[in-house]
PDB file of N, CA and C in Angstrom:
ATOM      1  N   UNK A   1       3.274 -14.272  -4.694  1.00  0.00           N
ATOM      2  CA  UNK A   1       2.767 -14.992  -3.547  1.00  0.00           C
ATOM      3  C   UNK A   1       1.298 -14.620  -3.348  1.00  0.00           C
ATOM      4  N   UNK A   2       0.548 -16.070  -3.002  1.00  0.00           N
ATOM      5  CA  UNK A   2      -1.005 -15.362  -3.387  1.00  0.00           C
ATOM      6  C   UNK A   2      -1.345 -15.171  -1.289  1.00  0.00           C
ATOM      7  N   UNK A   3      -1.797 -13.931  -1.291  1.00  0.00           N
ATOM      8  CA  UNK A   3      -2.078 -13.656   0.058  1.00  0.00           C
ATOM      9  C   UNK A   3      -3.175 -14.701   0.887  1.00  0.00           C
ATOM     10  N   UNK A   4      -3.086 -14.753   2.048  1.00  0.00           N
ATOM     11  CA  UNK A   4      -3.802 -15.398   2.898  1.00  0.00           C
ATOM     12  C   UNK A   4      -4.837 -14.180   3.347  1.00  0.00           C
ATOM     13  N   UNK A   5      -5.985 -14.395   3.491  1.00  0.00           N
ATOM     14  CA  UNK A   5      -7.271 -13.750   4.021  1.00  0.00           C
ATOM     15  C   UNK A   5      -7.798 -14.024   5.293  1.00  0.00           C
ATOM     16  N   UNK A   6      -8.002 -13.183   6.029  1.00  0.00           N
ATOM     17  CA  UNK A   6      -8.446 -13.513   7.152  1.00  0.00           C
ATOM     18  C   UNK A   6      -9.322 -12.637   8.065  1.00  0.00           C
ATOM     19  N   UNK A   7     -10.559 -13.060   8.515  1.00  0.00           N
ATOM     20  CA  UNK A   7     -11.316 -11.857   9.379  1.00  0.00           C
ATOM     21  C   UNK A   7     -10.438 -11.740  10.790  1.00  0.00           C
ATOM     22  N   UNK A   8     -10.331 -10.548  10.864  1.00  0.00           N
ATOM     23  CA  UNK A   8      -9.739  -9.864  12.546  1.00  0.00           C
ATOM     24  C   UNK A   8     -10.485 -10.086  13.618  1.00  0.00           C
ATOM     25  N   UNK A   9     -11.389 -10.575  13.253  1.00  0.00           N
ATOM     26  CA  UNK A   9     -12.571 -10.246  14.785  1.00  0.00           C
ATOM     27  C   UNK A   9     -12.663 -12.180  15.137  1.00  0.00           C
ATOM     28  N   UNK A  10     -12.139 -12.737  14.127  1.00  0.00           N
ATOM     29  CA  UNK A  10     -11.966 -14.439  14.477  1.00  0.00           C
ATOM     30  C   UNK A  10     -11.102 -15.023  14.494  1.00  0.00           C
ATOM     31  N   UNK A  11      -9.546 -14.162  14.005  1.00  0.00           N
ATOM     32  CA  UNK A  11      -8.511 -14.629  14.145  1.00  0.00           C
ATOM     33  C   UNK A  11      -7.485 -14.229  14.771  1.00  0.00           C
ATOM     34  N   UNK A  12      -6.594 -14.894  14.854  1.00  0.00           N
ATOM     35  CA  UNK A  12      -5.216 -14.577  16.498  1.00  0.00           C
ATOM     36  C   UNK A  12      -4.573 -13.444  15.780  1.00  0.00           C
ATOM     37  N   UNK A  13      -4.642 -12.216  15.527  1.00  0.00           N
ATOM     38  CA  UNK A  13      -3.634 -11.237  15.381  1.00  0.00           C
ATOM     39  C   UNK A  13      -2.183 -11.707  15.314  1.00  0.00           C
ATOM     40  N   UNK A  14      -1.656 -12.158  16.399  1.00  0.00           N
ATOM     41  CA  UNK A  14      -0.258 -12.493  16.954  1.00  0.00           C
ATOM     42  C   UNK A  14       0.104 -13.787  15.869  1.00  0.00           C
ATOM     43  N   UNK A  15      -0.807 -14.293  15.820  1.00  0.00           N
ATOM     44  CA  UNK A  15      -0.718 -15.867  14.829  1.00  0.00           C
ATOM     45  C   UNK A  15      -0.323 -15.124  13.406  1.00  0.00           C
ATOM     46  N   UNK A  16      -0.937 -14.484  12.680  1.00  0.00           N
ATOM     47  CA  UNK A  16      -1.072 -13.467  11.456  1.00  0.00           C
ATOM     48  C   UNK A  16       0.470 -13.009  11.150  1.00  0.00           C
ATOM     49  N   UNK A  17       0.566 -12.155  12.308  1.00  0.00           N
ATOM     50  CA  UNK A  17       2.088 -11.391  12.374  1.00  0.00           C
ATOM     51  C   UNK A  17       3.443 -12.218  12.650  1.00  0.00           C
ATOM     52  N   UNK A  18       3.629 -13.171  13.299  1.00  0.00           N
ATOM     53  CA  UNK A  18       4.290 -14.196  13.086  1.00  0.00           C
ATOM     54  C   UNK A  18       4.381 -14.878  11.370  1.00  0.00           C
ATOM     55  N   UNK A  19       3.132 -15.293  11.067  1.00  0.00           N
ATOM     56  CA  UNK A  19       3.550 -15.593   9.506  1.00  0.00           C
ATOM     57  C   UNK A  19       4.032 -14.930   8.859  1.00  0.00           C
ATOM     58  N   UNK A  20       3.857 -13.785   8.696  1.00  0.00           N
ATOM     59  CA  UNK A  20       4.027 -12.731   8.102  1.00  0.00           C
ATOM     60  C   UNK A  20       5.903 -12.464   8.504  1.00  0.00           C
ATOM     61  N   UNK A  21       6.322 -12.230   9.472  1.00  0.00           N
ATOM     62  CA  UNK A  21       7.570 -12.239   9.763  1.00  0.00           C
ATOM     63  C   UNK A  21       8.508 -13.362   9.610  1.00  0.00           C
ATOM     64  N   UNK A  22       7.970 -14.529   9.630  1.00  0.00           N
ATOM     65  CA  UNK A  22       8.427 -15.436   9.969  1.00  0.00           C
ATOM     66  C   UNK A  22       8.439 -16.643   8.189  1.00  0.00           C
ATOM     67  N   UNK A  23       7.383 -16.549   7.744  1.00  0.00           N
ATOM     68  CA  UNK A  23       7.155 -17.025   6.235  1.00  0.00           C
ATOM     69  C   UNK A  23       7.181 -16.388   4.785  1.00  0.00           C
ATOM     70  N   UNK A  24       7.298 -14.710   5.266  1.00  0.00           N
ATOM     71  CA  UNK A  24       6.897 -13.789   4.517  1.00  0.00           C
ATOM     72  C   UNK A  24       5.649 -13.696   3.460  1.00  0.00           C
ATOM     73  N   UNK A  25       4.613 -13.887   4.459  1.00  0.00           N
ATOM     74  CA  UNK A  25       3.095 -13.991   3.383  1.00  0.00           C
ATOM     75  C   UNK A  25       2.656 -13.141   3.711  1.00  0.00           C
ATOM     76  N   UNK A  26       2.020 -12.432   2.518  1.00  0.00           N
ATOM     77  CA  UNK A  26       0.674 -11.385   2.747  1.00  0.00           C
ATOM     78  C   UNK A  26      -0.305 -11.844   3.586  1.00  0.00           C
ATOM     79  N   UNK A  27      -0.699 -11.164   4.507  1.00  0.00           N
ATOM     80  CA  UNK A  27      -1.969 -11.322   4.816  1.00  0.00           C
ATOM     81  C   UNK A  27      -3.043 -10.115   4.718  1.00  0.00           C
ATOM     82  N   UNK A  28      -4.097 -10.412   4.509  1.00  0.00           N
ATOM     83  CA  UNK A  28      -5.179  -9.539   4.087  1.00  0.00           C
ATOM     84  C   UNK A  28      -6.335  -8.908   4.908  1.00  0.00           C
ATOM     85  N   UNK A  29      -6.795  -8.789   5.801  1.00  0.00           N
ATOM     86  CA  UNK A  29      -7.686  -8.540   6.795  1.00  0.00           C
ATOM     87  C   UNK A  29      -8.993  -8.071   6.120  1.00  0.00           C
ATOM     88  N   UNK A  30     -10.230  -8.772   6.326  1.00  0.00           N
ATOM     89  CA  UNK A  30     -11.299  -9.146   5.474  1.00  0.00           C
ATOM     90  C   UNK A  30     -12.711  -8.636   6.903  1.00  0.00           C
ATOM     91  N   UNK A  31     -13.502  -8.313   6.187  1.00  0.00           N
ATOM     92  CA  UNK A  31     -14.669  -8.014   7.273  1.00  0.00           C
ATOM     93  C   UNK A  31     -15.803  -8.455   6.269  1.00  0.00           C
ATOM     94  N   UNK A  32     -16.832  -9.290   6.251  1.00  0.00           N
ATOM     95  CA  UNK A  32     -17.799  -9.883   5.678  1.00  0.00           C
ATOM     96  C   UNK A  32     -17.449  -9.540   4.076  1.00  0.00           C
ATOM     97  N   UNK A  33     -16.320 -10.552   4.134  1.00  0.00           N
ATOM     98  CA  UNK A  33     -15.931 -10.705   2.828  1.00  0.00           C
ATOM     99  C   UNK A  33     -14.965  -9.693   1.883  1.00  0.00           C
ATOM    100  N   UNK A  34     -15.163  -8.690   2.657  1.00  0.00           N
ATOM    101  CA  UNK A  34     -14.356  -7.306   1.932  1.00  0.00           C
ATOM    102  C   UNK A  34     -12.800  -7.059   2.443  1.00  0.00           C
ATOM    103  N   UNK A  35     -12.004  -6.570   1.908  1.00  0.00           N
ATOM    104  CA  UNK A  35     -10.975  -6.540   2.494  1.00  0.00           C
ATOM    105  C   UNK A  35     -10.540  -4.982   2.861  1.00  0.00           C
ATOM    106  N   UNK A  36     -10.048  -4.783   3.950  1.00  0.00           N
ATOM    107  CA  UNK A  36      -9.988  -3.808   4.694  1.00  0.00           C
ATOM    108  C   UNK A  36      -8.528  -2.660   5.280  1.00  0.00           C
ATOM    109  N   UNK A  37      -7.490  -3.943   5.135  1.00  0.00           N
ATOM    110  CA  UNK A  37      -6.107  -3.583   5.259  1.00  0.00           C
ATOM    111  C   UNK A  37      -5.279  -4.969   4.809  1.00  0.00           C
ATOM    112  N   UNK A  38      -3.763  -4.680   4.960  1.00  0.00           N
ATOM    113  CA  UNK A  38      -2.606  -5.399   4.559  1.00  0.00           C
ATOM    114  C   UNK A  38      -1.705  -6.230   5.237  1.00  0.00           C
ATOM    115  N   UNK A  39      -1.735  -6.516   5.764  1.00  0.00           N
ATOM    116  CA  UNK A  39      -0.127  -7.283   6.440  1.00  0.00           C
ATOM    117  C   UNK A  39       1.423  -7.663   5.893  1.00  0.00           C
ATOM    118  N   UNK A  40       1.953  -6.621   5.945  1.00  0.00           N
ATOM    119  CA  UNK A  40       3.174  -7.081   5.097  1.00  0.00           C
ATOM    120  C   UNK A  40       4.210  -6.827   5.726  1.00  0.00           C
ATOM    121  N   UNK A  41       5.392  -7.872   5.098  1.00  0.00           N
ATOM    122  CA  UNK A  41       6.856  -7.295   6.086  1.00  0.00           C
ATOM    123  C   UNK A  41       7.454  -5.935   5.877  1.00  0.00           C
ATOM    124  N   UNK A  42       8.393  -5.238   6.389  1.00  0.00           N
ATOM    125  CA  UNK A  42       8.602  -4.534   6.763  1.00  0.00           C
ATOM    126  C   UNK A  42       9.512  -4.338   4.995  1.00  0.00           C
ATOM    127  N   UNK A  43      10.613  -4.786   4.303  1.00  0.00           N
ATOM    128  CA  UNK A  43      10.933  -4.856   3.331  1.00  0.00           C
ATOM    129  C   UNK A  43      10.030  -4.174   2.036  1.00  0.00           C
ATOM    130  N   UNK A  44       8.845  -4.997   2.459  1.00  0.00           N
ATOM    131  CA  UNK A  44       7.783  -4.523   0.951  1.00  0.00           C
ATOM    132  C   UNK A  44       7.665  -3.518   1.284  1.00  0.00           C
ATOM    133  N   UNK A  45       6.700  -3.058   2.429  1.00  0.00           N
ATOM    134  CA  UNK A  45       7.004  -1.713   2.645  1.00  0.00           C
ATOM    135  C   UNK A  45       7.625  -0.254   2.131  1.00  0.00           C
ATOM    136  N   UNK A  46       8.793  -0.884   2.104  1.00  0.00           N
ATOM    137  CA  UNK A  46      10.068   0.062   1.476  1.00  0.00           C
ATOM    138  C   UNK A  46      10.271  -0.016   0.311  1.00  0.00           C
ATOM    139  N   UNK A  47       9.888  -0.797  -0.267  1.00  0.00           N
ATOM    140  CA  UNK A  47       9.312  -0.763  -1.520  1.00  0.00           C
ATOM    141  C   UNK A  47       8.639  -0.297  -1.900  1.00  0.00           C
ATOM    142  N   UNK A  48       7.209  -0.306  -1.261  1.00  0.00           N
ATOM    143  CA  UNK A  48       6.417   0.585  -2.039  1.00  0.00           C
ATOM    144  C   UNK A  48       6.400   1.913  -1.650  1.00  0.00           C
ATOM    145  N   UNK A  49       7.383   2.203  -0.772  1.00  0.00           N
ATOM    146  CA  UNK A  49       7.635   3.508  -0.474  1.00  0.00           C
ATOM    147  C   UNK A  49       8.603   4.474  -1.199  1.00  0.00           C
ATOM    148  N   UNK A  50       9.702   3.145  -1.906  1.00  0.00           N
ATOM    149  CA  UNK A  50      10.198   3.974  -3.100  1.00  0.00           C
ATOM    150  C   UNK A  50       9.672   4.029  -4.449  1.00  0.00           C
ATOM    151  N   UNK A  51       8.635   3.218  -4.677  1.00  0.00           N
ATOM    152  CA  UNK A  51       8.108   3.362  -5.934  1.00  0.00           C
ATOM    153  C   UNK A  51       7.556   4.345  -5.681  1.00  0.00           C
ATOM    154  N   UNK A  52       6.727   4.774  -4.263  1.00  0.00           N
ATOM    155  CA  UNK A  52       5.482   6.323  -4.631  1.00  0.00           C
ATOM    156  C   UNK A  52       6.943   7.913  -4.480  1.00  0.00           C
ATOM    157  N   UNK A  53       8.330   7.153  -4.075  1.00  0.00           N
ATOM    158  CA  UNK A  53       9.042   8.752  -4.288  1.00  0.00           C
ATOM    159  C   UNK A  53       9.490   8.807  -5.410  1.00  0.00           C
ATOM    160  N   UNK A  54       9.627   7.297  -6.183  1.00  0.00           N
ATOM    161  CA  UNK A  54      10.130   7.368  -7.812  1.00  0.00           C
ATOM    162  C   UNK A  54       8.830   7.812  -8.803  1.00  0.00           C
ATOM    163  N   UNK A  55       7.640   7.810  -8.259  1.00  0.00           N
ATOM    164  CA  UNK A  55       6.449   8.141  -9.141  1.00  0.00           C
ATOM    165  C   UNK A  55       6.526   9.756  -8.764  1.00  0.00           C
ATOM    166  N   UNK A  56       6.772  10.330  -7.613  1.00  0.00           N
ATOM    167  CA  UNK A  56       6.299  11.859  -7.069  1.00  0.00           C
ATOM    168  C   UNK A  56       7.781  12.455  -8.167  1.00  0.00           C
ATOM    169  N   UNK A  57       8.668  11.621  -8.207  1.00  0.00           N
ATOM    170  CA  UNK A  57       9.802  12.886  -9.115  1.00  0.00           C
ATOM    171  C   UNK A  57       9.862  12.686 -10.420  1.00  0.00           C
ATOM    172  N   UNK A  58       8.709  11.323 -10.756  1.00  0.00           N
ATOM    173  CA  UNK A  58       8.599  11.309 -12.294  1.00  0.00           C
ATOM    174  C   UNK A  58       7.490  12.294 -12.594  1.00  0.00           C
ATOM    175  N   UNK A  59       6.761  12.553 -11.448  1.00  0.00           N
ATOM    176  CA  UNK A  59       5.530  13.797 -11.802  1.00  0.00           C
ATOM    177  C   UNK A  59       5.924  15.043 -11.586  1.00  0.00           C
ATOM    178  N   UNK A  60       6.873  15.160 -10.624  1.00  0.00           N
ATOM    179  CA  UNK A  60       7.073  16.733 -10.611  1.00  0.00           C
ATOM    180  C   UNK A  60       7.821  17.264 -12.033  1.00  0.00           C
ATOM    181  N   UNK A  61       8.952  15.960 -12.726  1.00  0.00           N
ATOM    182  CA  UNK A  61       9.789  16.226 -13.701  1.00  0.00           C
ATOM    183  C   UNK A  61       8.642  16.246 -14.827  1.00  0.00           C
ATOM    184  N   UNK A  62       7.441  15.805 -14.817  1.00  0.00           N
ATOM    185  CA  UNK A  62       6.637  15.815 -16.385  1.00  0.00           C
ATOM    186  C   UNK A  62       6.331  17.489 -16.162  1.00  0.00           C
ATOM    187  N   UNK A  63       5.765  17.781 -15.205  1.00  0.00           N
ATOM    188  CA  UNK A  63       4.767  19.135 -14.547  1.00  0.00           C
ATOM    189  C   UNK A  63       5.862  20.148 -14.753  1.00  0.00           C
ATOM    190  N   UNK A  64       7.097  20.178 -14.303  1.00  0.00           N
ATOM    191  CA  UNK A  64       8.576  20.841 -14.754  1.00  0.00           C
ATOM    192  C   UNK A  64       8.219  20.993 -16.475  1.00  0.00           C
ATOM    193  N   UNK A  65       8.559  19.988 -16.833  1.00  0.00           N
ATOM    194  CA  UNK A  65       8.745  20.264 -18.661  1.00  0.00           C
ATOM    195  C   UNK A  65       7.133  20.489 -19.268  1.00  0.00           C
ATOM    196  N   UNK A  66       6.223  20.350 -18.779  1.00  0.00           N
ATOM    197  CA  UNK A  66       4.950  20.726 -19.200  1.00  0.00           C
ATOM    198  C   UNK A  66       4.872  22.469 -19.131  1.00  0.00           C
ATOM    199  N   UNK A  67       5.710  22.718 -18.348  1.00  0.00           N
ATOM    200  CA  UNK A  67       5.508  24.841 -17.749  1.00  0.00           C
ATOM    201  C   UNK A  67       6.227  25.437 -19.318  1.00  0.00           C
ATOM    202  N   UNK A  68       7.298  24.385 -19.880  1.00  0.00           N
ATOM    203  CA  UNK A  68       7.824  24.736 -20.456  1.00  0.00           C
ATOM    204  C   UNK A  68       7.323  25.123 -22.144  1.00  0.00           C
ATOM    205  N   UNK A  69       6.369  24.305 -22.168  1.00  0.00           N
ATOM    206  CA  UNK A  69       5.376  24.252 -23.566  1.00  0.00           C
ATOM    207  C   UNK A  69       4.551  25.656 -23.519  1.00  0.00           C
ATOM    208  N   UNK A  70       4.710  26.023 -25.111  1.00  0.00           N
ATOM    209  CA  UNK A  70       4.338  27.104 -25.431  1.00  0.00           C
ATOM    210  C   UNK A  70       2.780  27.046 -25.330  1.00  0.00           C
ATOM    211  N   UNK A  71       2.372  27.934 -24.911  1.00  0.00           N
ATOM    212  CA  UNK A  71       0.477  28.289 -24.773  1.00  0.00           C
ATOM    213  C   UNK A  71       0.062  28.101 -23.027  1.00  0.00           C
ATOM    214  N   UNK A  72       1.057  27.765 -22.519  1.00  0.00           N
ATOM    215  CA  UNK A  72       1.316  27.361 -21.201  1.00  0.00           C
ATOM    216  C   UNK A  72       1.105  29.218 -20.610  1.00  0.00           C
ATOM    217  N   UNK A  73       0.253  29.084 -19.489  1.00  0.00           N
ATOM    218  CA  UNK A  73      -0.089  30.107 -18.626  1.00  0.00           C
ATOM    219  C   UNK A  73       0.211  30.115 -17.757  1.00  0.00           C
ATOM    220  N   UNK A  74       0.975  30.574 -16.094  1.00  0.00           N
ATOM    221  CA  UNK A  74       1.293  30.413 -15.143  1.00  0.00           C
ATOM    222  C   UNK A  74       0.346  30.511 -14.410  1.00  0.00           C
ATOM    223  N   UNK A  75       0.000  29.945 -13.296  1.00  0.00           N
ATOM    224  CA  UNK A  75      -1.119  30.392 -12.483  1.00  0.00           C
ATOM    225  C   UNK A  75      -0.942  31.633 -11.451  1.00  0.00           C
ATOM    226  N   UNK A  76       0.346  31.875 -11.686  1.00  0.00           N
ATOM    227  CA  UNK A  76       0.782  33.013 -10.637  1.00  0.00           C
ATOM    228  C   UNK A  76       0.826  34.246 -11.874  1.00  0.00           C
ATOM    229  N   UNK A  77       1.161  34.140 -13.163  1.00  0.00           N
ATOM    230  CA  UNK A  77       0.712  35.145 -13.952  1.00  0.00           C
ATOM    231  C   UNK A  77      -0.807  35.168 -14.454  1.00  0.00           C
ATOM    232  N   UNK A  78      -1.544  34.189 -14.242  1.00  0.00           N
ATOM    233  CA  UNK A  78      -3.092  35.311 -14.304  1.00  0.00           C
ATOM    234  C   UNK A  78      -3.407  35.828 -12.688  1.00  0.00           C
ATOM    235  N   UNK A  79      -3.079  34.779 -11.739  1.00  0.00           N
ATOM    236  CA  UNK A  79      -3.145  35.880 -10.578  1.00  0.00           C
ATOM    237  C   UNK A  79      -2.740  37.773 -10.994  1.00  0.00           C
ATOM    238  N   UNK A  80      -1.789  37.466 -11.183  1.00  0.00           N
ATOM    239  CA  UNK A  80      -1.483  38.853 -11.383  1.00  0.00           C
ATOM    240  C   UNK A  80      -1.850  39.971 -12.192  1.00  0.00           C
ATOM    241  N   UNK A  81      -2.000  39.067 -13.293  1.00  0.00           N
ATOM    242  CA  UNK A  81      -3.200  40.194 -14.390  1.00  0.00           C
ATOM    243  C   UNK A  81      -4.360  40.556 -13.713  1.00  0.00           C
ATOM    244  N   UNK A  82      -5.130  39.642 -13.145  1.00  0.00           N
ATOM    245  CA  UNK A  82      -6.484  39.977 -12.430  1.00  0.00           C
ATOM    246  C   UNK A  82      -6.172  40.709 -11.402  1.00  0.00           C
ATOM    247  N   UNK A  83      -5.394  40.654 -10.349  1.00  0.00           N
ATOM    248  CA  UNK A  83      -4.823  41.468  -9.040  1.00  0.00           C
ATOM    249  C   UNK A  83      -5.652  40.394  -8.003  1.00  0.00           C
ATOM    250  N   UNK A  84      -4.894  39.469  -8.278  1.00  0.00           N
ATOM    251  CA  UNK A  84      -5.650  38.463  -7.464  1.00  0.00           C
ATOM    252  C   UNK A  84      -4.640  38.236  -6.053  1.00  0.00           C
TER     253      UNK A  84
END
């Protein structure tokens, strides 16, 4: 769905959020041409809220098996060599 654009300072807020609930369209909030924030339903949202917890446990699981590779240094074992 290609988003609708719109400056905030010339358009009905309330008009915006209605489409948006009501048609399910992006809207985009634009200030001399640039865009500034999002308008989206509440659904996408949650979406992209599980893609960034499915990305945070695909990174902690790489960073997990990366400790595990040989030549690998702990940062809490050179703390400790140095007496840090």
């Amino acid at each position: 769905m290609t988003p609708s654009y719109i400056d905030p300072a010339h358009e009905n807020l309330e008009s915006a959020i209605e489409q948006v609930i009501l048609n399910g369209e992006r809207i985009i909030f634009q200030r001399e041409g640039r865009p500034l924030a999002a308008l989206i339903t509440v659904e996408e949202l949650e979406i992209l809220q599980e893609l960034e917890n499915l990305e945070d446990q695909h990174d902690i699981k790489v960073a997990e098996q990366s400790q595990e590779e040989p030549g690998i240094i702990l940062w809490d074992d050179i703390k400790a060599k140095f007496g840090c």
